[in-house]
PDB file of N, CA and C in Angstrom:
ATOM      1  N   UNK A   1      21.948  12.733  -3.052  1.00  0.00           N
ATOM      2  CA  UNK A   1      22.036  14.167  -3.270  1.00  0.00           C
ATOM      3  C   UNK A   1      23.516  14.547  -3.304  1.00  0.00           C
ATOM      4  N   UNK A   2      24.146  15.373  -4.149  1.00  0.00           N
ATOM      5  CA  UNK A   2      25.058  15.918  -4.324  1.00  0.00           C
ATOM      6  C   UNK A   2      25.832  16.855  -3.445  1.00  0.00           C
ATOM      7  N   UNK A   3      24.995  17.796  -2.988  1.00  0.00           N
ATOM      8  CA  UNK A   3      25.199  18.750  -2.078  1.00  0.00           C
ATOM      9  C   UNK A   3      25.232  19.806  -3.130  1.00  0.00           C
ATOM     10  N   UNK A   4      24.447  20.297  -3.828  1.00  0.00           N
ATOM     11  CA  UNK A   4      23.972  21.343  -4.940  1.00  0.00           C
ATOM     12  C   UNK A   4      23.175  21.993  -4.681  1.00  0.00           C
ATOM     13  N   UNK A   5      22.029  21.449  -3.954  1.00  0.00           N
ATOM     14  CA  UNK A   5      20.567  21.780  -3.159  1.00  0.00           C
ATOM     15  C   UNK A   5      21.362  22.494  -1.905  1.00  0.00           C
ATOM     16  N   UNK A   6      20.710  24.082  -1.894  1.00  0.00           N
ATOM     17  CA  UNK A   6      21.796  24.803  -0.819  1.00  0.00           C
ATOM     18  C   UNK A   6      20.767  24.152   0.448  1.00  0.00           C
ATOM     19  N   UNK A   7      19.620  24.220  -0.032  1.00  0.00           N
ATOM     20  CA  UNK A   7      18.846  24.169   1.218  1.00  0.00           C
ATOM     21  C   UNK A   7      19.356  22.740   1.914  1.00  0.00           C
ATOM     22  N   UNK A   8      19.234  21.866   0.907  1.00  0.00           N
ATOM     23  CA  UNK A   8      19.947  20.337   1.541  1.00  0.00           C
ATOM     24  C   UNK A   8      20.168  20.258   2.834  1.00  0.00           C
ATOM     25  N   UNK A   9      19.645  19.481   3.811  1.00  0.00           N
ATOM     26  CA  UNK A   9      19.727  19.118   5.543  1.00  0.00           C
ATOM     27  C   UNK A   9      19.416  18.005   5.658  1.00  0.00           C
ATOM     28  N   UNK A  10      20.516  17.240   6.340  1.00  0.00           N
ATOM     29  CA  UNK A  10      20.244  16.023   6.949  1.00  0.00           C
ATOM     30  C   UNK A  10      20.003  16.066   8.477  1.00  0.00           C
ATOM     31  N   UNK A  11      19.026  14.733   8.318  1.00  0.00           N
ATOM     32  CA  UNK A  11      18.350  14.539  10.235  1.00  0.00           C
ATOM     33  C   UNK A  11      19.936  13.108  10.701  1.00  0.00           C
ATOM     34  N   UNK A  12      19.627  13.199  12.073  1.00  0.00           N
ATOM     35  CA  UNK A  12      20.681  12.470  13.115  1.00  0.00           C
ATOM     36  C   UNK A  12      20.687  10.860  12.206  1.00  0.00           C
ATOM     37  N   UNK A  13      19.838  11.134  11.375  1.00  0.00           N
ATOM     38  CA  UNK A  13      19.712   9.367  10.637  1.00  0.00           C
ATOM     39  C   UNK A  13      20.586   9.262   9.216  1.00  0.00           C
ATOM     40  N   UNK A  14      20.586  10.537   9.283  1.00  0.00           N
ATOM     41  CA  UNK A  14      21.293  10.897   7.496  1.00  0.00           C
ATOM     42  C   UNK A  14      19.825  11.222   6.448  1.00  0.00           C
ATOM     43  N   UNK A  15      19.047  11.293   7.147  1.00  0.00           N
ATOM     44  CA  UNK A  15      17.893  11.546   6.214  1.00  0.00           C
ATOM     45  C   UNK A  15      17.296  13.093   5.487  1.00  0.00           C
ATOM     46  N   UNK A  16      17.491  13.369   4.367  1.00  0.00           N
ATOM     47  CA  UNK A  16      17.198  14.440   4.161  1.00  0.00           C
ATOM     48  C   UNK A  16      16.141  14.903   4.266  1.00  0.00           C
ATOM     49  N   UNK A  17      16.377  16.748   4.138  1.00  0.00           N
ATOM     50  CA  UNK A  17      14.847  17.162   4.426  1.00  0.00           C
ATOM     51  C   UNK A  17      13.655  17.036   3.120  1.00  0.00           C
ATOM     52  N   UNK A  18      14.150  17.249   2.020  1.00  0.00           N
ATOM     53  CA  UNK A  18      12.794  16.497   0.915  1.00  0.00           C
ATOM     54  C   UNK A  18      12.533  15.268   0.967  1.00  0.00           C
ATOM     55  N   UNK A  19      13.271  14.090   1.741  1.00  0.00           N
ATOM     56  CA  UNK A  19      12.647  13.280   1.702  1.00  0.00           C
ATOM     57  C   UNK A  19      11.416  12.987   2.905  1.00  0.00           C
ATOM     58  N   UNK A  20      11.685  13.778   4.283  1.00  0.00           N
ATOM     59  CA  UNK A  20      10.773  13.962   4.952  1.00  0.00           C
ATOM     60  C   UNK A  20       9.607  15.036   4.276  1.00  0.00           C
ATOM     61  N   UNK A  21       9.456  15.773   3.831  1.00  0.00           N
ATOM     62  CA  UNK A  21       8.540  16.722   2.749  1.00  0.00           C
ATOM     63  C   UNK A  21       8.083  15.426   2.043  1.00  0.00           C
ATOM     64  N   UNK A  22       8.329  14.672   1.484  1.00  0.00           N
ATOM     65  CA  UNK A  22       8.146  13.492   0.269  1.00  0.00           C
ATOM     66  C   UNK A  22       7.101  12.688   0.947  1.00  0.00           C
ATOM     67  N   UNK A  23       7.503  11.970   2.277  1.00  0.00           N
ATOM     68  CA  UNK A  23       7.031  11.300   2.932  1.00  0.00           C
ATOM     69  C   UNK A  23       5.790  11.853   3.663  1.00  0.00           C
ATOM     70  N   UNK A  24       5.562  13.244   4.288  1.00  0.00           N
ATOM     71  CA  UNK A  24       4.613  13.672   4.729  1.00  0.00           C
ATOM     72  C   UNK A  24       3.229  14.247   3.192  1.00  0.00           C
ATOM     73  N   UNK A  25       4.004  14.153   2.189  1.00  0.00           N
ATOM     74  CA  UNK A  25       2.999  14.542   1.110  1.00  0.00           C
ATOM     75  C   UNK A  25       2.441  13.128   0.508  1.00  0.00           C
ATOM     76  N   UNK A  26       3.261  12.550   0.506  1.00  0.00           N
ATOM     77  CA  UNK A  26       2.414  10.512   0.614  1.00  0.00           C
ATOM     78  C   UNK A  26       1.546  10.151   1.272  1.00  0.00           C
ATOM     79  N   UNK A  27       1.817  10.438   2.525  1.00  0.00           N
ATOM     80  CA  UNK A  27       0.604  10.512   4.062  1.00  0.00           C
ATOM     81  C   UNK A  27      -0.526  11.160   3.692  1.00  0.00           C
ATOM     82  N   UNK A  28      -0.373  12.487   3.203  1.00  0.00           N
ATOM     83  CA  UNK A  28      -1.666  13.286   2.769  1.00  0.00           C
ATOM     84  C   UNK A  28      -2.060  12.527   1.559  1.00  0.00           C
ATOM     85  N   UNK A  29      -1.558  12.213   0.391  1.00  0.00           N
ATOM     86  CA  UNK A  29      -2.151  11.630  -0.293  1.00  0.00           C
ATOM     87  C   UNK A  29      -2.941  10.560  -0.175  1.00  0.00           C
ATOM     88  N   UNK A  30      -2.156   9.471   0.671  1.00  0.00           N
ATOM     89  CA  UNK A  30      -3.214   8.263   0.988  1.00  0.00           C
ATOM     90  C   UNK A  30      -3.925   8.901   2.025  1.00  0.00           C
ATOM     91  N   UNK A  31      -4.025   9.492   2.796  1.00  0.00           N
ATOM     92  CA  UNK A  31      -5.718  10.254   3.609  1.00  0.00           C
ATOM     93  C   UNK A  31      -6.614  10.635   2.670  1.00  0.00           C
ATOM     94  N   UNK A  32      -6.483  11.098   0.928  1.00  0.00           N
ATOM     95  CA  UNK A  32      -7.435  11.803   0.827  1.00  0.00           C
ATOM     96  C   UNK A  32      -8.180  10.325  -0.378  1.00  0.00           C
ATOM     97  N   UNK A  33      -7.069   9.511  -0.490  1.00  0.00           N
ATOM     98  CA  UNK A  33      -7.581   8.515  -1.723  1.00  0.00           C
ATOM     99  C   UNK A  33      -9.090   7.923  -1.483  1.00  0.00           C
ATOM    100  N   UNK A  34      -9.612   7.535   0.143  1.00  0.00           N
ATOM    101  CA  UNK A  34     -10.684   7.567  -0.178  1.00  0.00           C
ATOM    102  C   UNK A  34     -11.971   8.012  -0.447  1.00  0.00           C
ATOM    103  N   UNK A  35     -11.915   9.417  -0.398  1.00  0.00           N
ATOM    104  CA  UNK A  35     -12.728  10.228  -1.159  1.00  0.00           C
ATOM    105  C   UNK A  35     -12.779  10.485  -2.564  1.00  0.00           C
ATOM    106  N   UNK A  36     -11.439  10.368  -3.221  1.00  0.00           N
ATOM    107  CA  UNK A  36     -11.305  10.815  -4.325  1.00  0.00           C
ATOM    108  C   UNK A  36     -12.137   9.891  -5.445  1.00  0.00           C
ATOM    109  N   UNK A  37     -12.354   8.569  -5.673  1.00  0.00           N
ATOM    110  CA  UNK A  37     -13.131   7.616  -6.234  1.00  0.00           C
ATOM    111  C   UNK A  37     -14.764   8.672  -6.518  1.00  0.00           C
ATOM    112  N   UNK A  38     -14.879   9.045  -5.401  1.00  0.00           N
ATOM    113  CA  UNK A  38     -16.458   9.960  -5.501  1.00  0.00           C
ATOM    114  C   UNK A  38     -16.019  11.100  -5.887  1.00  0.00           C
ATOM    115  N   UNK A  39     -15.275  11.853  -6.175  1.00  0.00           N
ATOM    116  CA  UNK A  39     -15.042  13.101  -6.328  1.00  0.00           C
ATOM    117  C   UNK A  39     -14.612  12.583  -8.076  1.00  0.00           C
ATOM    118  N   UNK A  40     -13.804  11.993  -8.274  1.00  0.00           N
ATOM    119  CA  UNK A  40     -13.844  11.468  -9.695  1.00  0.00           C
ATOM    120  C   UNK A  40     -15.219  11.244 -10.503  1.00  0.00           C
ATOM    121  N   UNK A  41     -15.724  10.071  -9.872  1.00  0.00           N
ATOM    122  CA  UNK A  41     -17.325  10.086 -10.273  1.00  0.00           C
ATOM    123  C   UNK A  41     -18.178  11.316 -10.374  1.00  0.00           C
ATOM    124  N   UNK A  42     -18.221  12.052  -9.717  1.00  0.00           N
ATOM    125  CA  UNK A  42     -19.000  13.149  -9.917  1.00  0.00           C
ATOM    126  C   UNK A  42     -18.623  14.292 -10.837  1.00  0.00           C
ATOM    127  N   UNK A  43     -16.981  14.214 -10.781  1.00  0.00           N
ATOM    128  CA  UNK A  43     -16.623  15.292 -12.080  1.00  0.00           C
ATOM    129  C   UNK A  43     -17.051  14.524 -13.329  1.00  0.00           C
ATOM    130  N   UNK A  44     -16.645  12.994 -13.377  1.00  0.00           N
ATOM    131  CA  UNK A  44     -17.497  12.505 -14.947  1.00  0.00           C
ATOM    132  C   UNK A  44     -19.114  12.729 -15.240  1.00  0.00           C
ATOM    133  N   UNK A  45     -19.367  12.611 -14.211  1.00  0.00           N
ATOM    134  CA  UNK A  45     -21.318  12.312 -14.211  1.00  0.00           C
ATOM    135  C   UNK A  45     -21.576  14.413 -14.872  1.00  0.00           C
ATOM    136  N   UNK A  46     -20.608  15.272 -13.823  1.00  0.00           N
ATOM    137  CA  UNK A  46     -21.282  16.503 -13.478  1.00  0.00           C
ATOM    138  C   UNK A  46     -20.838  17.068 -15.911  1.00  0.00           C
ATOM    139  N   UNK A  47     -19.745  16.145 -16.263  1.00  0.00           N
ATOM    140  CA  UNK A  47     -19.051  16.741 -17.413  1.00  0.00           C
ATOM    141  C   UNK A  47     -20.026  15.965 -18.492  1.00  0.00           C
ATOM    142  N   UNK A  48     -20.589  15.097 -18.736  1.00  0.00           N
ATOM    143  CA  UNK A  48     -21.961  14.486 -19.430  1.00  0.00           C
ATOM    144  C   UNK A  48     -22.506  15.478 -20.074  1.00  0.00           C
ATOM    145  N   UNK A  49     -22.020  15.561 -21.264  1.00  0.00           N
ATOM    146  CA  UNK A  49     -23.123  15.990 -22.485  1.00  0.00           C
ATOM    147  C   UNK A  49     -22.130  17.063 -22.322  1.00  0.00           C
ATOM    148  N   UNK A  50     -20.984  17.368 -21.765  1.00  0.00           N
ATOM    149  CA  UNK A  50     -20.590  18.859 -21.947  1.00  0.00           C
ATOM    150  C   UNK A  50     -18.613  18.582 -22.802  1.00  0.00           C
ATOM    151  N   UNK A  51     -18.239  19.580 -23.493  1.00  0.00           N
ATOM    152  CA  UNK A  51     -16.910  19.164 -23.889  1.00  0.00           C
ATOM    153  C   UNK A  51     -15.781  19.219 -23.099  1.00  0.00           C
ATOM    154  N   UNK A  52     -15.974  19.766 -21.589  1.00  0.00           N
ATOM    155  CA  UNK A  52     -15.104  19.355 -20.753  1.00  0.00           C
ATOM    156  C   UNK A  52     -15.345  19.073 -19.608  1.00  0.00           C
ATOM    157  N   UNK A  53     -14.562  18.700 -19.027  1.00  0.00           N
ATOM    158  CA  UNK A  53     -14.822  17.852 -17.796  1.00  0.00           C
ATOM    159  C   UNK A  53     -14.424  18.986 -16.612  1.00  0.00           C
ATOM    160  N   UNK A  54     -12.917  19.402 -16.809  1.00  0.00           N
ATOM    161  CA  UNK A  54     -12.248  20.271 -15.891  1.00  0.00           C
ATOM    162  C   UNK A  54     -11.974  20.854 -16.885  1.00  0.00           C
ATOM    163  N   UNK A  55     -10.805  22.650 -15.800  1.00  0.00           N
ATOM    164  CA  UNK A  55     -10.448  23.602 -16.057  1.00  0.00           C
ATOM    165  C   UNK A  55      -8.859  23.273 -15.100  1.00  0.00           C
ATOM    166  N   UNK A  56      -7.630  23.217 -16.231  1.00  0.00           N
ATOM    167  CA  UNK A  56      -6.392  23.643 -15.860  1.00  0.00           C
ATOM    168  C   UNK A  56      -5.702  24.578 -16.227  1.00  0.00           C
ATOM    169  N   UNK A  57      -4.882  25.131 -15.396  1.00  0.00           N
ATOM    170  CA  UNK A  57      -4.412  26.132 -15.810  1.00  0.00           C
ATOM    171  C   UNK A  57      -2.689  25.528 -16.270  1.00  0.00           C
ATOM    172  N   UNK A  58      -2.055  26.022 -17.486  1.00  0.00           N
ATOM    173  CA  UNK A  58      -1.502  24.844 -17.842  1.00  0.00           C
ATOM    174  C   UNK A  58      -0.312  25.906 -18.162  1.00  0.00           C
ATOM    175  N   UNK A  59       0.749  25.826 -17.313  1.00  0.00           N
ATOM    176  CA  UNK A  59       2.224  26.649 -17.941  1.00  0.00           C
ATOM    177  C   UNK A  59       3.312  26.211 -18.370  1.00  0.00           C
ATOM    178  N   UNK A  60       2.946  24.748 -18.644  1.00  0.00           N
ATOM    179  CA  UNK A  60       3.949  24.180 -19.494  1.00  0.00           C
ATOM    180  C   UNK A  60       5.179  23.644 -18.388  1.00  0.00           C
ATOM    181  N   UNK A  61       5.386  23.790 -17.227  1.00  0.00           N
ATOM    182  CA  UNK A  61       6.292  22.956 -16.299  1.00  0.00           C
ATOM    183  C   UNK A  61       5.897  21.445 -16.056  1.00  0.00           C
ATOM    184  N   UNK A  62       6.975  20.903 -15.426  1.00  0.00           N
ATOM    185  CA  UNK A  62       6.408  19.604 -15.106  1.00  0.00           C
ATOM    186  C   UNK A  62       5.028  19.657 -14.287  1.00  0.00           C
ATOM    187  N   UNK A  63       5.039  20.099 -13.261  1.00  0.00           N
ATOM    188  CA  UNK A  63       3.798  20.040 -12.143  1.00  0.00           C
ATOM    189  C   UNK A  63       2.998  19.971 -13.268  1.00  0.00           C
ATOM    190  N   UNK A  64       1.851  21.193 -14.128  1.00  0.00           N
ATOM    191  CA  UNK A  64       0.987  21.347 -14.740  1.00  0.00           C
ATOM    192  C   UNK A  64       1.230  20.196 -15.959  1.00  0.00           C
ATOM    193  N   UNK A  65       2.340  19.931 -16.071  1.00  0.00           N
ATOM    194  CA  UNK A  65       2.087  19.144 -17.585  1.00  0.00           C
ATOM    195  C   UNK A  65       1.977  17.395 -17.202  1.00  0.00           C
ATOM    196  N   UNK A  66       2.172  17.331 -15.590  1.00  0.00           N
ATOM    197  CA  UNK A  66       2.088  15.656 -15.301  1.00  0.00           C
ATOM    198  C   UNK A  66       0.626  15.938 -15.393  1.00  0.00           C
ATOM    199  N   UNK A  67       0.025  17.192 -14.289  1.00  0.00           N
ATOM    200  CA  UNK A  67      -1.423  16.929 -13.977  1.00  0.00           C
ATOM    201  C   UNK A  67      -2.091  16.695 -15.185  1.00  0.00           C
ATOM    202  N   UNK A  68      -1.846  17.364 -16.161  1.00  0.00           N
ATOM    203  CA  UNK A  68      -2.215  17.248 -17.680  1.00  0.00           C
ATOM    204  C   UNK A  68      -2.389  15.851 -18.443  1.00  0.00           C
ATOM    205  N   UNK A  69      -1.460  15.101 -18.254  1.00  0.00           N
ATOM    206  CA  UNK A  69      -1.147  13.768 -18.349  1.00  0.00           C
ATOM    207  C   UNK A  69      -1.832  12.734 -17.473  1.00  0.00           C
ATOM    208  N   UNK A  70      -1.699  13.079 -16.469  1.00  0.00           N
ATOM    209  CA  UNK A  70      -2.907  12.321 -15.459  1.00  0.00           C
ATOM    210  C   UNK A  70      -4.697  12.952 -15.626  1.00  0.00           C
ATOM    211  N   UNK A  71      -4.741  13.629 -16.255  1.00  0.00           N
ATOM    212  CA  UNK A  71      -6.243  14.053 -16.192  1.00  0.00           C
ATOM    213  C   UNK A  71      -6.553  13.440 -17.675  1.00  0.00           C
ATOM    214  N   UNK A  72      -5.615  13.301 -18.678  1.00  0.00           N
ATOM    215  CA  UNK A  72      -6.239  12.935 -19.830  1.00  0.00           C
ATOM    216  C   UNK A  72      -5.946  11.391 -19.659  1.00  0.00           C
ATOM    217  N   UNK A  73      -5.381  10.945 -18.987  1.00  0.00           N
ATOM    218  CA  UNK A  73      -4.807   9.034 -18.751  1.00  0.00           C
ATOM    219  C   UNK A  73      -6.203   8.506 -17.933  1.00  0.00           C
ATOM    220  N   UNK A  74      -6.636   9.366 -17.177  1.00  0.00           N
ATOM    221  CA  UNK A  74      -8.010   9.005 -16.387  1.00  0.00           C
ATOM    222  C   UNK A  74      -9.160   9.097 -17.219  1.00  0.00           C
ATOM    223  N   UNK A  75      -8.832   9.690 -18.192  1.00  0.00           N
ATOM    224  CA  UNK A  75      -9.996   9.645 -19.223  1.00  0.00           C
ATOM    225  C   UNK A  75     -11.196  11.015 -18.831  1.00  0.00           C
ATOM    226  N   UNK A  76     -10.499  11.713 -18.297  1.00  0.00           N
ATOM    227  CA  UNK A  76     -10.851  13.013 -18.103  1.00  0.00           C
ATOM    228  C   UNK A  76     -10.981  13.717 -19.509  1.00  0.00           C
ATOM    229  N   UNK A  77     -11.468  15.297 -19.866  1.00  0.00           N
ATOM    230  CA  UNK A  77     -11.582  15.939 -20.531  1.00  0.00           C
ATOM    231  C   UNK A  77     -11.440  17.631 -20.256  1.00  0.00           C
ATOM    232  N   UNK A  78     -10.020  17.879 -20.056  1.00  0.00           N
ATOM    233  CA  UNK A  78      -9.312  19.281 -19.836  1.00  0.00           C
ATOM    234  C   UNK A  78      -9.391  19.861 -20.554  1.00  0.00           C
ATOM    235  N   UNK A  79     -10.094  21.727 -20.072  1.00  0.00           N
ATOM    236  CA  UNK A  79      -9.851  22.785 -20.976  1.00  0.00           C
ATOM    237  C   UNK A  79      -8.371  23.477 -20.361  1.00  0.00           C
ATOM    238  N   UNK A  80      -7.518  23.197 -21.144  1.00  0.00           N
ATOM    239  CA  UNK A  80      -6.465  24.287 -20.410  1.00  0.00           C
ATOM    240  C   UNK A  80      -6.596  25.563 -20.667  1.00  0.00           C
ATOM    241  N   UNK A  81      -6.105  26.330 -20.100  1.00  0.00           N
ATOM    242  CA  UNK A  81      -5.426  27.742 -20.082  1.00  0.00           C
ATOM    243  C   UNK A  81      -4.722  28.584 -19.976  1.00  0.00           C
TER     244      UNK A  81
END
């Protein structure tokens, strides 16, 4: 990091604070991975016979345009909006 990021804070280790944010949003992610396999399955099974699968709401930033990218790479079928 540059020191550009005003918010920018380092811990007694030199560790910054998005990378603790980074690290605690990894943690949540692997807690929820094993549900998600069934929650996948059921959005394909529940989207069967229909032209979409999900509903995103899509504003063109990175966030919405990775999820975008990951929902059509999974072989999903997004209506954006």
């Amino acid at each position: 990091m540059d020191g550009s990021a005003k918010e920018l804070t380092l811990d007694e280790n030199g560790v910054c604070n998005f990378c603790h944010i980074a690290q605690k949003e990894l943690a949540w992610s692997d807690s929820i991975k094993p549900g998600f396999q069934k929650l996948y399955r059921e959005i394909k099974r529940n989207g069967r016979g229909k032209k979409y699968d999900v509903l995103l709401g899509l504003s063109g930033g990175v966030d919405s345009s990775m999820a975008l990218h990951e929902l059509v790479a999974m072989g999903l079928r997004p209506l954006c909006f």
